[in-house]
PDB file of N, CA and C in Angstrom:
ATOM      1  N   UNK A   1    -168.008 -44.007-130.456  1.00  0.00           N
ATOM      2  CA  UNK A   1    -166.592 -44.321-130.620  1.00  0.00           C
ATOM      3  C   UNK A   1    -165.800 -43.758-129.449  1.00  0.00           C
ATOM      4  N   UNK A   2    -164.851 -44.765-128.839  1.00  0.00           N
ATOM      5  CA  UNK A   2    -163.932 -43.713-128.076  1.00  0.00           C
ATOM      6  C   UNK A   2    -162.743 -43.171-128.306  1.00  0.00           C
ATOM      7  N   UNK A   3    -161.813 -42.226-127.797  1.00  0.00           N
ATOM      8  CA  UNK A   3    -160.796 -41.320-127.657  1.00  0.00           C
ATOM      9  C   UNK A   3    -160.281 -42.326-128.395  1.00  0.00           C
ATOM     10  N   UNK A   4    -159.666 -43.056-128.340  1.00  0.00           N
ATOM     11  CA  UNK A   4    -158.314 -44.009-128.834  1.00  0.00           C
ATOM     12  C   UNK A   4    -159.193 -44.657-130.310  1.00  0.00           C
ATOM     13  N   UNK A   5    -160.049 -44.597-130.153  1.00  0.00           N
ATOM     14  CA  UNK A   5    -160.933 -45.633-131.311  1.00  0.00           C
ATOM     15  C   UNK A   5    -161.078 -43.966-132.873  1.00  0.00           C
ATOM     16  N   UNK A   6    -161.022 -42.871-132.530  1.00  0.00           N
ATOM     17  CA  UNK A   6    -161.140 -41.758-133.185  1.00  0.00           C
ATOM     18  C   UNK A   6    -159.235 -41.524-133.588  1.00  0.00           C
ATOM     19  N   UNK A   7    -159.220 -41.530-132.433  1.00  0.00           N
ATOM     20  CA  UNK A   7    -157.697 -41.299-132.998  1.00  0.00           C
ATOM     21  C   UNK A   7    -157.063 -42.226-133.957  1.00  0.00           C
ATOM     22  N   UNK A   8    -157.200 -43.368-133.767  1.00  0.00           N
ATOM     23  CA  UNK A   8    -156.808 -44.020-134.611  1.00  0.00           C
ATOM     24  C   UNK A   8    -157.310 -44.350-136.354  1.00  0.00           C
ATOM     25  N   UNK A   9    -158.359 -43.681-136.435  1.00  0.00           N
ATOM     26  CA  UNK A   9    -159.322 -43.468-137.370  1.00  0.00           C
ATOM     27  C   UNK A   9    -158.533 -42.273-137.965  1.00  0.00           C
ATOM     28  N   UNK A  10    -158.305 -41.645-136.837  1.00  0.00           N
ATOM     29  CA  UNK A  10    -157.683 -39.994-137.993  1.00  0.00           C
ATOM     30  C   UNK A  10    -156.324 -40.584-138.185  1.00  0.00           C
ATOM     31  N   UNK A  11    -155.200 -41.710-137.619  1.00  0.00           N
ATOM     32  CA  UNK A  11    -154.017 -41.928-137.995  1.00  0.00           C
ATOM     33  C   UNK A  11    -154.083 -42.821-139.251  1.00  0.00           C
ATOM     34  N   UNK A  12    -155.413 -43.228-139.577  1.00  0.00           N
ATOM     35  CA  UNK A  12    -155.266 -44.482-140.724  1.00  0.00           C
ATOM     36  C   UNK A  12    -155.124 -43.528-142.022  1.00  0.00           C
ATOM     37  N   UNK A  13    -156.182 -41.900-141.794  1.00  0.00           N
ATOM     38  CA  UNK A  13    -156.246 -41.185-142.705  1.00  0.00           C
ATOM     39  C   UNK A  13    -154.983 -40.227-143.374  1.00  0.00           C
ATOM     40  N   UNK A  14    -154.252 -40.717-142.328  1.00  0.00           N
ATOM     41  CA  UNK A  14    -152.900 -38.979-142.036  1.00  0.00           C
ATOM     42  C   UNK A  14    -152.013 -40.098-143.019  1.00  0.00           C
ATOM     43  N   UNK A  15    -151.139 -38.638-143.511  1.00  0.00           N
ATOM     44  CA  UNK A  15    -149.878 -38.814-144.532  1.00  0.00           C
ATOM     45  C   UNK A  15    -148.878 -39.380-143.436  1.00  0.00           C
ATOM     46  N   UNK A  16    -147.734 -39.911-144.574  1.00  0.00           N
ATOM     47  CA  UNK A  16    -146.551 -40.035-143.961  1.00  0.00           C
ATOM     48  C   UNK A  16    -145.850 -39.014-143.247  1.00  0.00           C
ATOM     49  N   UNK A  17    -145.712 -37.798-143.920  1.00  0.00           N
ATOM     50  CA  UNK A  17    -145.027 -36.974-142.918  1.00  0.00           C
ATOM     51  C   UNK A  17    -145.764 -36.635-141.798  1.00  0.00           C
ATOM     52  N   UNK A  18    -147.424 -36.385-141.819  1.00  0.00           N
ATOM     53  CA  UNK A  18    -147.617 -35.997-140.736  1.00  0.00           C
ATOM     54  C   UNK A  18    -147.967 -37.035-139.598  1.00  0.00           C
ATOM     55  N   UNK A  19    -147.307 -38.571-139.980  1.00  0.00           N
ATOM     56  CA  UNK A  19    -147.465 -39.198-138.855  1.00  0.00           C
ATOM     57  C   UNK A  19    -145.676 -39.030-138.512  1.00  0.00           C
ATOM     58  N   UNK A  20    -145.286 -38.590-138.784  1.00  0.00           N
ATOM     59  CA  UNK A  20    -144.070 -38.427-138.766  1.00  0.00           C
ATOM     60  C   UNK A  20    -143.902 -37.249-137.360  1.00  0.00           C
ATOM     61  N   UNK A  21    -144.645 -36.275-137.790  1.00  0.00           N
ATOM     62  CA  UNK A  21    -144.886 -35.122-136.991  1.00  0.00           C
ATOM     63  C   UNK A  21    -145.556 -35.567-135.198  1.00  0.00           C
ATOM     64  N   UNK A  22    -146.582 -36.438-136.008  1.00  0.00           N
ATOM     65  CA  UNK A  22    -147.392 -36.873-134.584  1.00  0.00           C
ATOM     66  C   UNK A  22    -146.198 -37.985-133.809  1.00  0.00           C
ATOM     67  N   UNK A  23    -145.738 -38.788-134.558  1.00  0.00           N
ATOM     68  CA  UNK A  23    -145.130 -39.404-133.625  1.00  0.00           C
ATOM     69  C   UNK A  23    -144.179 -38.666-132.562  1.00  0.00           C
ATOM     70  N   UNK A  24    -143.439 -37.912-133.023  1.00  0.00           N
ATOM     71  CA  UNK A  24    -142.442 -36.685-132.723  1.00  0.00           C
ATOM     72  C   UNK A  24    -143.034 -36.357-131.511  1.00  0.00           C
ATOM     73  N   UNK A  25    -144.271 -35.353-131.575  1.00  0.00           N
ATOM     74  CA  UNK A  25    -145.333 -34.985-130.552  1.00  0.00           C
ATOM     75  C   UNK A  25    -146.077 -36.057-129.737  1.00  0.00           C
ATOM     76  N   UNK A  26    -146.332 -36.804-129.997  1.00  0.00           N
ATOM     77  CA  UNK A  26    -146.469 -37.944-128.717  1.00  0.00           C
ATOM     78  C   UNK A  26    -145.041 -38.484-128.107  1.00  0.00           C
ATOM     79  N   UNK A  27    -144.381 -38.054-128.787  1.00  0.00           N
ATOM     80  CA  UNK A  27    -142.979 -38.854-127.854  1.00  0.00           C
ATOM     81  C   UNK A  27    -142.240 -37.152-126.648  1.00  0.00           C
ATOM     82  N   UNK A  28    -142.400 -36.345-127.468  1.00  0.00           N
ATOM     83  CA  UNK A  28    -142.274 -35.052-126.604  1.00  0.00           C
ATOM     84  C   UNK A  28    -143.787 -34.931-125.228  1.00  0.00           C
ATOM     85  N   UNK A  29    -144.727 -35.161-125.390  1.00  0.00           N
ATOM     86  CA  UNK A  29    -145.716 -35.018-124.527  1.00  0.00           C
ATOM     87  C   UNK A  29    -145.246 -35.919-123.417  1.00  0.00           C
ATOM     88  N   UNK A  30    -144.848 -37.492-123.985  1.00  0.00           N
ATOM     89  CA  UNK A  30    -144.446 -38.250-122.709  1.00  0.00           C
ATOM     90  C   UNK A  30    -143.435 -37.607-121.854  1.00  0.00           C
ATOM     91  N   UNK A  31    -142.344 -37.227-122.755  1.00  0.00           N
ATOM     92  CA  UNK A  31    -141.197 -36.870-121.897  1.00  0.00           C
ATOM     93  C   UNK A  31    -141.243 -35.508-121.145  1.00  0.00           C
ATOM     94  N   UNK A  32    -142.114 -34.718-121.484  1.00  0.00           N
ATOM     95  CA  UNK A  32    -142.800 -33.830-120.716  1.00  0.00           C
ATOM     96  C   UNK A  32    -143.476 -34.045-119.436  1.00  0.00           C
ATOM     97  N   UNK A  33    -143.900 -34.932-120.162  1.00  0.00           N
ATOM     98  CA  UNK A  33    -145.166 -36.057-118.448  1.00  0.00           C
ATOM     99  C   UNK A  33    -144.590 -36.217-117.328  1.00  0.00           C
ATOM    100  N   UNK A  34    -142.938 -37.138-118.061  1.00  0.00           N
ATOM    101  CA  UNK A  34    -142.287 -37.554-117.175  1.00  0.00           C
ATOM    102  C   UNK A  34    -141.130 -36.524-116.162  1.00  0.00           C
ATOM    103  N   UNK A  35    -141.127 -35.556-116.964  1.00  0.00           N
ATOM    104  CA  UNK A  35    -140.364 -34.631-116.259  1.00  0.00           C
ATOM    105  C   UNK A  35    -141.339 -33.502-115.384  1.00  0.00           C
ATOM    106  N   UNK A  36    -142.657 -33.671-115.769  1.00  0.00           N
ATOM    107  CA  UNK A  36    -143.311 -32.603-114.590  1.00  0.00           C
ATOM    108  C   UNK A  36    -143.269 -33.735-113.503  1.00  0.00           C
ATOM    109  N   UNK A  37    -143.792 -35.387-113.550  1.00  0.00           N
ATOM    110  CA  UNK A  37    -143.653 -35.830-112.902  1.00  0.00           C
ATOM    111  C   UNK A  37    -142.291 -35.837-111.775  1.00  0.00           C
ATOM    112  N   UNK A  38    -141.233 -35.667-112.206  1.00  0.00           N
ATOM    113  CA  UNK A  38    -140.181 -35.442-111.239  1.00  0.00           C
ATOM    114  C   UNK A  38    -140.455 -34.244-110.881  1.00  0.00           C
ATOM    115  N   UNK A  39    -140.130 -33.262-111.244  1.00  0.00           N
ATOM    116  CA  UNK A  39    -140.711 -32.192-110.570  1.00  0.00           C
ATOM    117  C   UNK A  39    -141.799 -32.052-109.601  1.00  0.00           C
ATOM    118  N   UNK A  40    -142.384 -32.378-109.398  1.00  0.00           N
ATOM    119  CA  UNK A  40    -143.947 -32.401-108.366  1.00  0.00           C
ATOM    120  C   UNK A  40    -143.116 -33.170-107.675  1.00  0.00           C
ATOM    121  N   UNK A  41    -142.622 -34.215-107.812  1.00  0.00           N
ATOM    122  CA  UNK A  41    -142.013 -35.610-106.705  1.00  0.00           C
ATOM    123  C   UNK A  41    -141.150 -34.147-105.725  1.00  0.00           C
ATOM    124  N   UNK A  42    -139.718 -33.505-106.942  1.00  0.00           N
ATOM    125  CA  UNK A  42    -138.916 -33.026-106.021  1.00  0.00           C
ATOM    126  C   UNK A  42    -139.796 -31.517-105.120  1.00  0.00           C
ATOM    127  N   UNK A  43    -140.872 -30.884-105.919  1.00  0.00           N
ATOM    128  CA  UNK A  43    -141.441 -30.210-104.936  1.00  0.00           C
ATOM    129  C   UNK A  43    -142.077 -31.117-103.450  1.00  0.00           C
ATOM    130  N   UNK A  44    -142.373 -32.314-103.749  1.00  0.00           N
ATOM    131  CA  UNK A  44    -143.078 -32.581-102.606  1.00  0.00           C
ATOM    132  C   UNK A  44    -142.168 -32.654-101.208  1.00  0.00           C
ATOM    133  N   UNK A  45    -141.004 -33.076-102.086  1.00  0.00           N
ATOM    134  CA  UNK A  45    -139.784 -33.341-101.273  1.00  0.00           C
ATOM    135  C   UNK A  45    -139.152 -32.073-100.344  1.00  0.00           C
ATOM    136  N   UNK A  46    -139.638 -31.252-101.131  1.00  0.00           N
ATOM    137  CA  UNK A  46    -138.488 -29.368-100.678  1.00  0.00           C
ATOM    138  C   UNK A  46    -139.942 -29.304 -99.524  1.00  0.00           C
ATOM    139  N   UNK A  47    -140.851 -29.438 -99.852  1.00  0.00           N
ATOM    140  CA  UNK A  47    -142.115 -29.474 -98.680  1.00  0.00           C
ATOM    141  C   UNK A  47    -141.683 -29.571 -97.291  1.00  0.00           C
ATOM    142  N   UNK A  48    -141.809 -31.379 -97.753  1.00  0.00           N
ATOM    143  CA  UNK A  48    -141.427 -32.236 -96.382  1.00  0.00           C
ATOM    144  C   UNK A  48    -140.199 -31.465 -95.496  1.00  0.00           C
ATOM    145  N   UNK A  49    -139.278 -31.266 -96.286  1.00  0.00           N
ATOM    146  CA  UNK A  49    -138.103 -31.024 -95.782  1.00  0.00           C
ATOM    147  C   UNK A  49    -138.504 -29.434 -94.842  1.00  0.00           C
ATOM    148  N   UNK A  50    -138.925 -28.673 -95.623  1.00  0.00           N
ATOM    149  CA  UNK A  50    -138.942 -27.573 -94.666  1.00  0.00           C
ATOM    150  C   UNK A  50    -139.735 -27.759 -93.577  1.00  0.00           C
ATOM    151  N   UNK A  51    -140.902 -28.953 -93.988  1.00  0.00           N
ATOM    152  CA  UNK A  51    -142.009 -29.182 -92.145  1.00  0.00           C
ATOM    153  C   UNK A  51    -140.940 -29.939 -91.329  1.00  0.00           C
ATOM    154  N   UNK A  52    -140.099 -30.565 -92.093  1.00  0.00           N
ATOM    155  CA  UNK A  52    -139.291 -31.146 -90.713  1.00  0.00           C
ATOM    156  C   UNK A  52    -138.090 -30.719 -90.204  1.00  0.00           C
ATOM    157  N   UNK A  53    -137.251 -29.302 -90.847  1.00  0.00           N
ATOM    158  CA  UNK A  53    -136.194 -28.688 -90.740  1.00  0.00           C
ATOM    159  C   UNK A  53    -136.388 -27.325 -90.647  1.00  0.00           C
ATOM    160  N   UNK A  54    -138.035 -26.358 -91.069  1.00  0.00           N
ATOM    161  CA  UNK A  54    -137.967 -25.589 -90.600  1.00  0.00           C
ATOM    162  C   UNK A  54    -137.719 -24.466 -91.770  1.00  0.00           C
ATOM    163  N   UNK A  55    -137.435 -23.093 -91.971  1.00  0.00           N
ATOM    164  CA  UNK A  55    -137.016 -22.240 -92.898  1.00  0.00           C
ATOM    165  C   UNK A  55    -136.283 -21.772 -92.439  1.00  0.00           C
ATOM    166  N   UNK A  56    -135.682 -20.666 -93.569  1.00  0.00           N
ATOM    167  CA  UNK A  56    -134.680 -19.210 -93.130  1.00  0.00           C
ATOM    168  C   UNK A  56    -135.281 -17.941 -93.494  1.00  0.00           C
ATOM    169  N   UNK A  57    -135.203 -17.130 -92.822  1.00  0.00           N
ATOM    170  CA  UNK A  57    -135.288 -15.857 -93.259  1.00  0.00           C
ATOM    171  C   UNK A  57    -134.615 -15.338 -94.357  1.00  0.00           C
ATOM    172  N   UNK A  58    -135.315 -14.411 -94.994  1.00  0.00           N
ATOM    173  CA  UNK A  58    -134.860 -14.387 -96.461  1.00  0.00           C
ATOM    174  C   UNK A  58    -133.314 -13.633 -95.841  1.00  0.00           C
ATOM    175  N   UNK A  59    -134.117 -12.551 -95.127  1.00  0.00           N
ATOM    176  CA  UNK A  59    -132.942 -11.708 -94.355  1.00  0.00           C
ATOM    177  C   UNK A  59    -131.396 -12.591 -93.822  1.00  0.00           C
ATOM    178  N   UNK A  60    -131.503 -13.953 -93.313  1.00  0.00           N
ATOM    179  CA  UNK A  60    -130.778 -14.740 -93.400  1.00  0.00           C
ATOM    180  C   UNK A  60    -130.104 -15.635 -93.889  1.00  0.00           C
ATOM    181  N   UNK A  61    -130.942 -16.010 -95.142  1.00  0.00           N
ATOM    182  CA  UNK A  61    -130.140 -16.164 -96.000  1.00  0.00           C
ATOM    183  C   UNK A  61    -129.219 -15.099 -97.316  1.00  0.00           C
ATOM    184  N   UNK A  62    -129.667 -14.126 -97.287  1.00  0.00           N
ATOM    185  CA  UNK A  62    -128.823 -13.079 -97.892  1.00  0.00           C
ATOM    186  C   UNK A  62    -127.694 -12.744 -97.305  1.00  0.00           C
ATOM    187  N   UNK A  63    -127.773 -12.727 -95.942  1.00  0.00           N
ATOM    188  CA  UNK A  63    -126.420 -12.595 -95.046  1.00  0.00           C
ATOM    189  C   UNK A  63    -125.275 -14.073 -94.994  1.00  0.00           C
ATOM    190  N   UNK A  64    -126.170 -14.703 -95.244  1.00  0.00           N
ATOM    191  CA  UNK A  64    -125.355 -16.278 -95.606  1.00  0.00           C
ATOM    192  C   UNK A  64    -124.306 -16.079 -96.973  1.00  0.00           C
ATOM    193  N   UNK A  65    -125.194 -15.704 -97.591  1.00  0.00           N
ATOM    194  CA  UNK A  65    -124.217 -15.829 -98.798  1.00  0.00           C
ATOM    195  C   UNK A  65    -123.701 -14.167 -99.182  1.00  0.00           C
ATOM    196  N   UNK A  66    -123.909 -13.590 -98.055  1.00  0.00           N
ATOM    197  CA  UNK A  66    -123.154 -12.208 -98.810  1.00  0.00           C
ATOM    198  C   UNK A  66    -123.857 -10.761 -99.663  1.00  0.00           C
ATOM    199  N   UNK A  67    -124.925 -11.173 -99.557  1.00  0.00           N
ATOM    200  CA  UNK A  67    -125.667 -10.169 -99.543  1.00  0.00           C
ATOM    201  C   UNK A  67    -126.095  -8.984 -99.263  1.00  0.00           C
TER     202      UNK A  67
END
């Protein structure tokens, strides 16, 4: 049997509330997915940006803002 073919075997067996529960938790896992996914995107982005602009010294930026 596979992954999806089991799971669905244990959803035919599950109560109402606790498909209630699972649905809940599969809809939180996606939106989780989708938000590490932005995240990794905007790390890749802070990357790029410093190979093509370079850094600051921490020392310089503390004096930037007052430090």
């Amino acid at each position: 049997m596979t992954l999806k073919e089991l799971l669905i075997k244990e959803l035919d067996d599950a109560s109402e509330p606790l498909l209630v529960e699972l649905l809940d938790f599969v809809q939180f896992l996606k939106a989780k997915q989708a938000d590490d996914t932005v995240d990794l995107l905007d790390a890749r982005q802070a990357l790029a940006s410093i190979a093509t602009e370079g850094t600051v010294s921490w020392e310089s930026l503390q004096a930037d803002v007052g430090l």
